[in-house]
Protein backbone atom coordinates (compact mmCIF):
# COMPACT_ATOMS: atom_id res chain seq x y z
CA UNK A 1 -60.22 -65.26 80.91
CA UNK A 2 -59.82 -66.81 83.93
CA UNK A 3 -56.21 -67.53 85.06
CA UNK A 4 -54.59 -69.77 88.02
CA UNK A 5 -51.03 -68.56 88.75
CA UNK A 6 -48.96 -71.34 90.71
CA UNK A 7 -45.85 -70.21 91.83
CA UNK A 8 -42.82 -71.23 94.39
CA UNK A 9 -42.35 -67.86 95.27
CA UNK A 10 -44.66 -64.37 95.92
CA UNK A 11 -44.43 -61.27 97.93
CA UNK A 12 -43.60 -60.19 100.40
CA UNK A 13 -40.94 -61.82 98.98
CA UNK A 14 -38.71 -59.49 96.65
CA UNK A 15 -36.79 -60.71 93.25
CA UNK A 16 -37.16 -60.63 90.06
CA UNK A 17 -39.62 -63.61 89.54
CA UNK A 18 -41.84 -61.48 92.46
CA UNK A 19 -41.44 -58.36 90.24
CA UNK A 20 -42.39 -60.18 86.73
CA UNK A 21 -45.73 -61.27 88.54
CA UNK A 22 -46.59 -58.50 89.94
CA UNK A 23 -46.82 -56.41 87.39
CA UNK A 24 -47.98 -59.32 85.03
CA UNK A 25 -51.52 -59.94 87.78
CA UNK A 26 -51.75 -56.65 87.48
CA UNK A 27 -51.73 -55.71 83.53
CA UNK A 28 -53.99 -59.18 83.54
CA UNK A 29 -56.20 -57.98 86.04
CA UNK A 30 -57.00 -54.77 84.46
CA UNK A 31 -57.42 -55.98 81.04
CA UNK A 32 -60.67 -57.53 82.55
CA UNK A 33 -59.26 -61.36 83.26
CA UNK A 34 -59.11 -63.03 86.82
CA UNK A 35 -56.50 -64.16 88.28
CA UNK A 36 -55.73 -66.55 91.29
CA UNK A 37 -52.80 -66.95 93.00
CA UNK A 38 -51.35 -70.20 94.66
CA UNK A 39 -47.90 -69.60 96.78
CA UNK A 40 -46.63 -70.77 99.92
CA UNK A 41 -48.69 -69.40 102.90
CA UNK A 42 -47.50 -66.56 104.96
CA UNK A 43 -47.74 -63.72 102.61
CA UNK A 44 -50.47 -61.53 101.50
CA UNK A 45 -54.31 -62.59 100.63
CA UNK A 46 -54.92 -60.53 97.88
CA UNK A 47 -52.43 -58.19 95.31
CA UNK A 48 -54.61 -55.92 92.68
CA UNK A 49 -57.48 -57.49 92.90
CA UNK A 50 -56.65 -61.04 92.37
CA UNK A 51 -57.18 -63.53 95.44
CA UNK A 52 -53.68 -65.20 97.03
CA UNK A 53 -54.43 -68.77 98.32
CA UNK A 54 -51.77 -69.82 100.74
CA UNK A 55 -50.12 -73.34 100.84
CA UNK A 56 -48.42 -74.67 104.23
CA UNK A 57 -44.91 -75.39 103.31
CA UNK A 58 -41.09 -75.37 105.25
CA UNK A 59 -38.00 -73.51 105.05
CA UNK A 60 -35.93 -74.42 101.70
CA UNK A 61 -32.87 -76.03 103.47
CA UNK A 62 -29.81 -74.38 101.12
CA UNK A 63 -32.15 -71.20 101.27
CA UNK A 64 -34.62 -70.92 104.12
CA UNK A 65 -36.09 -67.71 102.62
CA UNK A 66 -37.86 -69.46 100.63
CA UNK A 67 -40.69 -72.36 101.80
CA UNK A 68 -41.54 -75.22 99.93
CA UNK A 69 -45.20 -75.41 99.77
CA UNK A 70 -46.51 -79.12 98.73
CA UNK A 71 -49.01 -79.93 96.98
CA UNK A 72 -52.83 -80.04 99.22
CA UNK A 73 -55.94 -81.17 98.33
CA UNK A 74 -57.54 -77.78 99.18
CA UNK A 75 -56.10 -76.57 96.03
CA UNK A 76 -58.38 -79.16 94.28
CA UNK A 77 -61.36 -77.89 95.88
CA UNK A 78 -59.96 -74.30 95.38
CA UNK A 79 -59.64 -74.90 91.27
CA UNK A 80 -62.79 -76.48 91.62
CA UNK A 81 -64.52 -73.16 92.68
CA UNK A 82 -62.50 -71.12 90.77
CA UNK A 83 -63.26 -73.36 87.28
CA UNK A 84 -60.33 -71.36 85.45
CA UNK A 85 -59.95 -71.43 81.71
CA UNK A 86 -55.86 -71.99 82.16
CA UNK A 87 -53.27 -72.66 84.60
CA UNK A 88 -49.61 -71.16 84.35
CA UNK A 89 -46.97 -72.83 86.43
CA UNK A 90 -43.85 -70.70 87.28
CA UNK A 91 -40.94 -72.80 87.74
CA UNK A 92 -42.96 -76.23 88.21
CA UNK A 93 -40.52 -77.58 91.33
CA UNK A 94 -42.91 -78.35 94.53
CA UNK A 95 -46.10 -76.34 94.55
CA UNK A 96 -45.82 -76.36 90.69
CA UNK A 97 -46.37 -79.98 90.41
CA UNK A 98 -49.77 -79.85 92.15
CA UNK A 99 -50.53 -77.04 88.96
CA UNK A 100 -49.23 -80.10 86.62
CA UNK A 101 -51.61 -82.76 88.48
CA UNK A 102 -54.61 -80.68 88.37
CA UNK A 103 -54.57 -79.06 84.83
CA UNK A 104 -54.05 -82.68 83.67
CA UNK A 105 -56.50 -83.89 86.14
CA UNK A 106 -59.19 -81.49 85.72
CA UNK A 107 -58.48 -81.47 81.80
CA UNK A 108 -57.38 -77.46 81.77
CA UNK A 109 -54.55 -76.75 79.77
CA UNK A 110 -51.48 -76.17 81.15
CA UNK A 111 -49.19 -73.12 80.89
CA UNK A 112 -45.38 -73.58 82.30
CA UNK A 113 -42.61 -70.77 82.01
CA UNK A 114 -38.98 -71.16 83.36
CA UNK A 115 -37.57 -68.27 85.37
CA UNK A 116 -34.69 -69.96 87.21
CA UNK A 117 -31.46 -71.81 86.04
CA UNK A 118 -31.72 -73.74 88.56
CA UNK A 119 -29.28 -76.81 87.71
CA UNK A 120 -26.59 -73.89 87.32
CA UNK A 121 -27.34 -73.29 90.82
CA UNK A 122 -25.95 -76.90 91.95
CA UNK A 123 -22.71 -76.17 91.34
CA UNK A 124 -22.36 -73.40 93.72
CA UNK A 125 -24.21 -75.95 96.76
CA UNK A 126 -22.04 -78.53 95.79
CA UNK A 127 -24.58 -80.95 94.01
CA UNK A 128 -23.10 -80.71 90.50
CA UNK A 129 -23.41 -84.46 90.59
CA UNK A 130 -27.40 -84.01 90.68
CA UNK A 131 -27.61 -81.45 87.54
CA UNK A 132 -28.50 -84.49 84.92
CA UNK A 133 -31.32 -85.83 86.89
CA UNK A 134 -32.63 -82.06 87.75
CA UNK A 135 -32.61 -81.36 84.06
CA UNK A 136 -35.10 -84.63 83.37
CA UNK A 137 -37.28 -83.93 86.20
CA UNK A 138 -37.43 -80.48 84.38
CA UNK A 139 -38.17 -81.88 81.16
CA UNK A 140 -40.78 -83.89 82.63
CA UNK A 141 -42.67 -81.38 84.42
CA UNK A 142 -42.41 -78.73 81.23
CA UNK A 143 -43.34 -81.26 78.72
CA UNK A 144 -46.67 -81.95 80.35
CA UNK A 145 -47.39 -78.04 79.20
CA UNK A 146 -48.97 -77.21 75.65
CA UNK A 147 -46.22 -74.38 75.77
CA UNK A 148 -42.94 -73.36 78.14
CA UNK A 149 -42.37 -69.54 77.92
CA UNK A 150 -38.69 -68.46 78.48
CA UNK A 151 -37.72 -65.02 78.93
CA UNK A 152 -34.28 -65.03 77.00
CA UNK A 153 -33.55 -66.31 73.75
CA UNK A 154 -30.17 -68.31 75.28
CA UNK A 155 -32.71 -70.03 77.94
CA UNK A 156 -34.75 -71.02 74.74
CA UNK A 157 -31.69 -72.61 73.23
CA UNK A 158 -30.54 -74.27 76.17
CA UNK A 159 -34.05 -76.02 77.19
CA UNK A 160 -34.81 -77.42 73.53
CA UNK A 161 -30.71 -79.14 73.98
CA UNK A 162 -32.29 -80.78 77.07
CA UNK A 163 -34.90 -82.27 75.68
CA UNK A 164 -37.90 -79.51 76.69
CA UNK A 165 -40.29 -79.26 74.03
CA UNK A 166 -43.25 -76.24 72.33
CA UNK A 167 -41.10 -73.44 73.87
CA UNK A 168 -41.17 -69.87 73.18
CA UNK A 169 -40.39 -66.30 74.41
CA UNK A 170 -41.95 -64.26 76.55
CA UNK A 171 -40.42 -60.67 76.16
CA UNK A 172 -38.93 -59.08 78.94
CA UNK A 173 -40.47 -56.11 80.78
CA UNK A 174 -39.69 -52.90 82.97
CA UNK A 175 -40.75 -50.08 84.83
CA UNK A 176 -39.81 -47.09 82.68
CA UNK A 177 -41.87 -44.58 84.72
CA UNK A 178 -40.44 -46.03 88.38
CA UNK A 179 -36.74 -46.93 86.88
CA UNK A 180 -35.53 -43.23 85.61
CA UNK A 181 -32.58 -41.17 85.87
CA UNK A 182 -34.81 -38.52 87.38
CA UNK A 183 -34.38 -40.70 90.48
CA UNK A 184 -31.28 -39.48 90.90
CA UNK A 185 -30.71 -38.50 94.63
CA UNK A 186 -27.63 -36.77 96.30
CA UNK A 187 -29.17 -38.10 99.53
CA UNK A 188 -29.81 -42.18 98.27
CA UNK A 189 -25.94 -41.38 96.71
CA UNK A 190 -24.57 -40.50 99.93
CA UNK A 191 -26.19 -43.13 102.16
CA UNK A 192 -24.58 -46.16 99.60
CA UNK A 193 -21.72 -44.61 99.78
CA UNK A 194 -21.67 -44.07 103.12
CA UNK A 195 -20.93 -40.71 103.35
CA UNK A 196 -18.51 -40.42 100.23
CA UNK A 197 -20.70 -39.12 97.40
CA UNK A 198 -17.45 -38.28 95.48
CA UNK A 199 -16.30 -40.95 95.17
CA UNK A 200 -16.81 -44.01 92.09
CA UNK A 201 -20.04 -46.08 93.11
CA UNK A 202 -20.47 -49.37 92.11
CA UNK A 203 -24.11 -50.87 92.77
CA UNK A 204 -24.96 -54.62 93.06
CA UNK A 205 -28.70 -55.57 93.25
CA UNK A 206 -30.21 -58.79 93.77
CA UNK A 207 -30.32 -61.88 96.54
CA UNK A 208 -26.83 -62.25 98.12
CA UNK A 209 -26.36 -65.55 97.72
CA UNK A 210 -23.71 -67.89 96.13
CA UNK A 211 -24.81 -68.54 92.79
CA UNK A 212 -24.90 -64.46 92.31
CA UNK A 213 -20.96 -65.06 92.19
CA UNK A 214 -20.98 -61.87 94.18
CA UNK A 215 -17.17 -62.51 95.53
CA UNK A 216 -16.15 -61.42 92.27
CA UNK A 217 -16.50 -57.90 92.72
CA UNK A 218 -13.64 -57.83 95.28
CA UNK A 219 -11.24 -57.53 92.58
CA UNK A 220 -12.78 -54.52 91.04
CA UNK A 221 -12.87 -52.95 94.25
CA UNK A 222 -9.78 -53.79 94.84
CA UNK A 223 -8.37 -52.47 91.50
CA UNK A 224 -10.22 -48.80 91.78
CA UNK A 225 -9.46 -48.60 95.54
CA UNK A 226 -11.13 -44.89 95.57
CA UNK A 227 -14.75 -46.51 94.54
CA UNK A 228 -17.17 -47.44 96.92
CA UNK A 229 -19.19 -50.32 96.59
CA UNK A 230 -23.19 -50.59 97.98
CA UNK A 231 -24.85 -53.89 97.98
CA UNK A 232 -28.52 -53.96 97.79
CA UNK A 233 -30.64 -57.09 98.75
CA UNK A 234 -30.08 -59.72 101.32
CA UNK A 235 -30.25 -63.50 101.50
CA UNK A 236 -28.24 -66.94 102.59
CA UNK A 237 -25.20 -65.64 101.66
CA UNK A 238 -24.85 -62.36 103.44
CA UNK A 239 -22.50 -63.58 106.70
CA UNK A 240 -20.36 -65.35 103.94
CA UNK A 241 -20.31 -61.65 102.31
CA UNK A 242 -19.49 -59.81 104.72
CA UNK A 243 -16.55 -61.78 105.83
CA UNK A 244 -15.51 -61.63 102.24
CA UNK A 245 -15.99 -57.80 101.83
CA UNK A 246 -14.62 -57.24 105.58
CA UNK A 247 -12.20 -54.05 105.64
CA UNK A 248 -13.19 -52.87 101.76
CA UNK A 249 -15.31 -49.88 101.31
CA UNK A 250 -18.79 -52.51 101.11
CA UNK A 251 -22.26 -51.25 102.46
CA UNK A 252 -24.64 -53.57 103.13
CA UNK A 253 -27.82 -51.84 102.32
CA UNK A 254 -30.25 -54.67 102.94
CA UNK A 255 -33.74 -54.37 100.70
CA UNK A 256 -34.68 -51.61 99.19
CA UNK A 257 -37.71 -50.96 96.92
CA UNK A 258 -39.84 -48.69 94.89
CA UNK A 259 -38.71 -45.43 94.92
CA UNK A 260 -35.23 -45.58 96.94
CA UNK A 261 -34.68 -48.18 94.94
CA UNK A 262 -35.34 -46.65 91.78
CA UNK A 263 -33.37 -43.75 93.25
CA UNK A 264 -30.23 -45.94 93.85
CA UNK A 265 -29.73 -47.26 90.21
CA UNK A 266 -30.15 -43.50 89.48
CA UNK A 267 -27.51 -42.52 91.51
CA UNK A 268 -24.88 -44.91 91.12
CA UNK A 269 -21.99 -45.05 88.65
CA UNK A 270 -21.97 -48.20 87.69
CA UNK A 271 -24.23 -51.59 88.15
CA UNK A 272 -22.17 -54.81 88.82
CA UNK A 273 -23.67 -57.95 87.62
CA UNK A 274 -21.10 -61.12 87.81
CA UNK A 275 -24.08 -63.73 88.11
CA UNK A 276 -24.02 -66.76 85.09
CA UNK A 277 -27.16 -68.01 86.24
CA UNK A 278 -29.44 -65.71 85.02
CA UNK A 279 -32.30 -66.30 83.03
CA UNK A 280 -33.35 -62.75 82.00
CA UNK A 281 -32.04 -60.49 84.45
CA UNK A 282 -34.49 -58.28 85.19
CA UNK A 283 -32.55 -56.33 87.40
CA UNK A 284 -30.15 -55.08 84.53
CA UNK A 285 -33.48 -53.74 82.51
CA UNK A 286 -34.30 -51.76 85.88
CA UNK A 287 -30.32 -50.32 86.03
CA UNK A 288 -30.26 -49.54 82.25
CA UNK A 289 -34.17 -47.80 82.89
CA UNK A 290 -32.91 -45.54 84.94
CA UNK A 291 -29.77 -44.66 83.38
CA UNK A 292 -27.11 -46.57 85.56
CA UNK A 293 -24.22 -48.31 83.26
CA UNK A 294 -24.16 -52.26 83.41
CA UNK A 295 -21.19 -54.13 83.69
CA UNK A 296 -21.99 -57.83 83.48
CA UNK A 297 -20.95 -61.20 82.75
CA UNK A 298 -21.37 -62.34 79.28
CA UNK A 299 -23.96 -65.38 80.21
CA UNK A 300 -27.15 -66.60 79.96
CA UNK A 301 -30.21 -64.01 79.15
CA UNK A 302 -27.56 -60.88 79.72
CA UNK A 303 -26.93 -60.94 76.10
CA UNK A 304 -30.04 -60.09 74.76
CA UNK A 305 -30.32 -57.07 77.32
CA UNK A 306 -26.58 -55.69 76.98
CA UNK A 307 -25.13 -55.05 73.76
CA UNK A 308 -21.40 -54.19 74.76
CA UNK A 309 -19.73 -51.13 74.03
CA UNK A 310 -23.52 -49.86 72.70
CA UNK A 311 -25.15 -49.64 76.25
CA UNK A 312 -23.41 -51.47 78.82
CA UNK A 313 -20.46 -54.27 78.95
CA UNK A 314 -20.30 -57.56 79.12
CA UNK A 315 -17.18 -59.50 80.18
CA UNK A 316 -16.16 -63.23 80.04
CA UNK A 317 -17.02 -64.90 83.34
CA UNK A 318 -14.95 -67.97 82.39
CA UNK A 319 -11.89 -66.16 82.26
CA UNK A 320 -10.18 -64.50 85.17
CA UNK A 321 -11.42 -60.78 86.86
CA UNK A 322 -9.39 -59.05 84.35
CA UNK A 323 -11.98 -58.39 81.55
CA UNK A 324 -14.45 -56.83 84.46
CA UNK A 325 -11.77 -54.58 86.15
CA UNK A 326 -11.02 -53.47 82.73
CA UNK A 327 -14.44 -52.57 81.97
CA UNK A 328 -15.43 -50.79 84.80
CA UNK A 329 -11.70 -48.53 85.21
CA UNK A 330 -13.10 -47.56 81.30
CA UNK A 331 -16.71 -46.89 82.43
CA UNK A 332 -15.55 -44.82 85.38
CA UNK A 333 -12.55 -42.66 83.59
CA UNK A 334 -14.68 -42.17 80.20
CA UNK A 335 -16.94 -39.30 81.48
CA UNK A 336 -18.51 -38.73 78.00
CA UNK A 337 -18.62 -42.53 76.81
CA UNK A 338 -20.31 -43.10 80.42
CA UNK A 339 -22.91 -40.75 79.12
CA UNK A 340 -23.51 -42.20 75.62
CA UNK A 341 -23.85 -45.80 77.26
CA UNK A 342 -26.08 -43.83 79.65
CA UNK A 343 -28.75 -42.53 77.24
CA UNK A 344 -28.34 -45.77 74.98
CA UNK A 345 -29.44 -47.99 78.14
CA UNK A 346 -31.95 -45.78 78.82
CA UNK A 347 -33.49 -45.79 75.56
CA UNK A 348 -33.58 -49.96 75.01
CA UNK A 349 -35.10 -50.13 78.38
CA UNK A 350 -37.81 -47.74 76.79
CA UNK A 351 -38.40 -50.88 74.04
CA UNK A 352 -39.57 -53.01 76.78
CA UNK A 353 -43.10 -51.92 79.07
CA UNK A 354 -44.93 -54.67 81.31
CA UNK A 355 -48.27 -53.36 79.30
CA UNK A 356 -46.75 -55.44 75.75
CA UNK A 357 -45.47 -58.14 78.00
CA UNK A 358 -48.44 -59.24 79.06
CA UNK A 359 -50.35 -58.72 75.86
CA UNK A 360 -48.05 -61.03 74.39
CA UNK A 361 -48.68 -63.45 77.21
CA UNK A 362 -52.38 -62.96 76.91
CA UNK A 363 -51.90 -64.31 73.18
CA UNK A 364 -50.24 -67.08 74.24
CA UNK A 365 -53.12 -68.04 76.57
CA UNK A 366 -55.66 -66.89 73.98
CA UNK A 367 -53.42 -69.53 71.74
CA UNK A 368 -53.70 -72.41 73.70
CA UNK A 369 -57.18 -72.27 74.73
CA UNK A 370 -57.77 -72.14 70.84
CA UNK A 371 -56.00 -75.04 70.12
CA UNK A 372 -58.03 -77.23 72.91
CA UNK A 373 -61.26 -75.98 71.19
CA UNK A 374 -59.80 -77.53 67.87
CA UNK A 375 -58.85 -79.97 69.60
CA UNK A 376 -63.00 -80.87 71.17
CA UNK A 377 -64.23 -80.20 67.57
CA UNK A 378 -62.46 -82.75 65.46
């Protein structure tokens, strides 16, 4: 099968959309299919064997990390060459609609899956007011597809009440051989905690930036005033952090990944997750995999990872900081529950390898194509 891959976002980028893909071109790519890549230039030219073709683009304005890549006819004459048998559009925004034009265009069915909430995200730029129009420019892109994968059954729920039609779920998937509580390192424990391994150490990971809601963590810090706090990632938001986190026990590790990563949810005590935006959370799968405890707000796709009480917590994100200090002061004093919700995260991230996420996603392709050729024979 031969697969183009249009996305807003690739490496050397680092999140958790970069981290799905990655792993999914590679699981494709050695099951024998071909994939092509279309992101914004300035990144790599090839990942696992699959060929990266780079559209110019500009700086996002509310988050210049990321580059808006519009739509060129080189990617015409690129599809052209590369005749593929589908296209999948993550996130159809900018680049994504040039995916819609030319699987419609070229008459190759179209594949769309939705990885960001991203009229949640208005609210915390200040463009609330522009939510209902972003949610029919979304159903207008997504209904062009002959299916929109979602990676949480909430995000199912909450595109069908929009108006977004043929959806269905495409599983979540982890690293269970990188993400282990082997990992664990004195070393990676005392550099978060800056030189405190002793003490309680609360882990954020993800982009710092305002839709994370990572302000909220100030109040569990400031409850436990012996933990330490490490935050891992970097983005928009970071000066905004800092001032916010200014004389509390904060690290600002910056990126980390593979193995020090890995190593760091090892070696925490608890993983903080406040975020209400999130999709799937793929982050949370990659604590619980290597045996850090979640604490996270009770929203969006974190439900169908966390299971409160069982291996994590979840807390109400509508309500004030209460529920979340409460949580963590029990993860933190409840040495042998912490160990229980240890091995019980562990164990559901075990449920959930890339290798049967992208078989199911190969069905789904293997689906569509089969209802085109029904389609030609009637």
């Amino acid at each position: 099968m031969r697969i183009a891959l249009f996305t807003e976002t690739f490496l050397p980028k680092v999140d958790g959309i970069v981290t799905r893909l990655s792993h999914t071109i590679d699981h494709l790519q050695r099951n024998g299919n071909q994939v092509m890549v279309f992101a914004p230039e300035g990144g790599i030219a090839e990942y696992k064997g699959a060929k990266v073709h780079g559209v110019s683009g500009f700086p996002l304005p509310l988050y210049p990390e990321l580059k808006l890549a519009l739509p060129r006819p080189a990617i015409g004459h690129a599809l052209e060459n590369f005749q593929p048998d589908i296209i999948h559009v993550v996130n159809p925004a900018v680049l994504g609609l040039a995916g819609l034009f030319y699987g419609k265009a070229l008459k190759i069915p179209l594949v769309a899956s939705y990885h960001t909430h991203l009229p949640q995200y208005l609210q915390h730029y200040g463009l609330g007011m522009l939510e209902g129009l972003l949610w029919e420019l979304l159903k207008t892109g997504h209904n062009q597809a002959e299916i929109n994968l979602c990676t949480s059954t909430a995000m199912m729920q909450e595109l069908a009440a929009h108006g977004i039609e043929r959806i269905a779920l495409w599983q979540r998937g982890v690293d269970t051989e990188l993400f282990h509580p082997d990992q664990a390192s004195r070393e990676m424990r005392s550099h978060l905690s800056q030189g405190h391994p002793e003490k309680p150490l609360l882990l954020y990971v993800g982009r710092l930036s305002a839709e994370k809601e990572i302000e909220r963590i100030k109040a569990i810090l400031t409850a436990i005033p012996e933990a330490r706090l490490a935050l891992v990632g970097d983005g928009p938001h970071r000066h905004a952090l800092e001032k916010h986190f200014a004389q509390t026990p904060t690290h600002f590790v910056g990126y980390l990944t593979g193995k020090d990563l890995a190593a760091a949810f090892a070696s925490a005590d608890a993983f903080i997750f406040p975020s209400r935006t999130e999709t799937l959370g793929l982050v949370l799968l990659e604590a619980m995999a290597a045996g850090c405890p979640v604490v996270a707000a009770n929203s969006g796709g974190v439900p169908d990872i966390v299971t409160s009480g069982v291996n994590g917590y979840l807390f109400e994100p509508d309500a004030d900081d209460a529920g979340a200090i409460a949580a963590t002061q029990r993860l933190l004093e409840q040495t042998q529950e912490r160990e229980i919700i240890r091995q019980n995260a562990r164990k559901e991230a075990e449920r959930w390898g890339w290798g049967a996420a992208t078989r199911q996603l190969q069905d789904y392709y293997a689906s569509v194509l089969s209802q085109k050729l029904a389609s030609l024979t009637r």
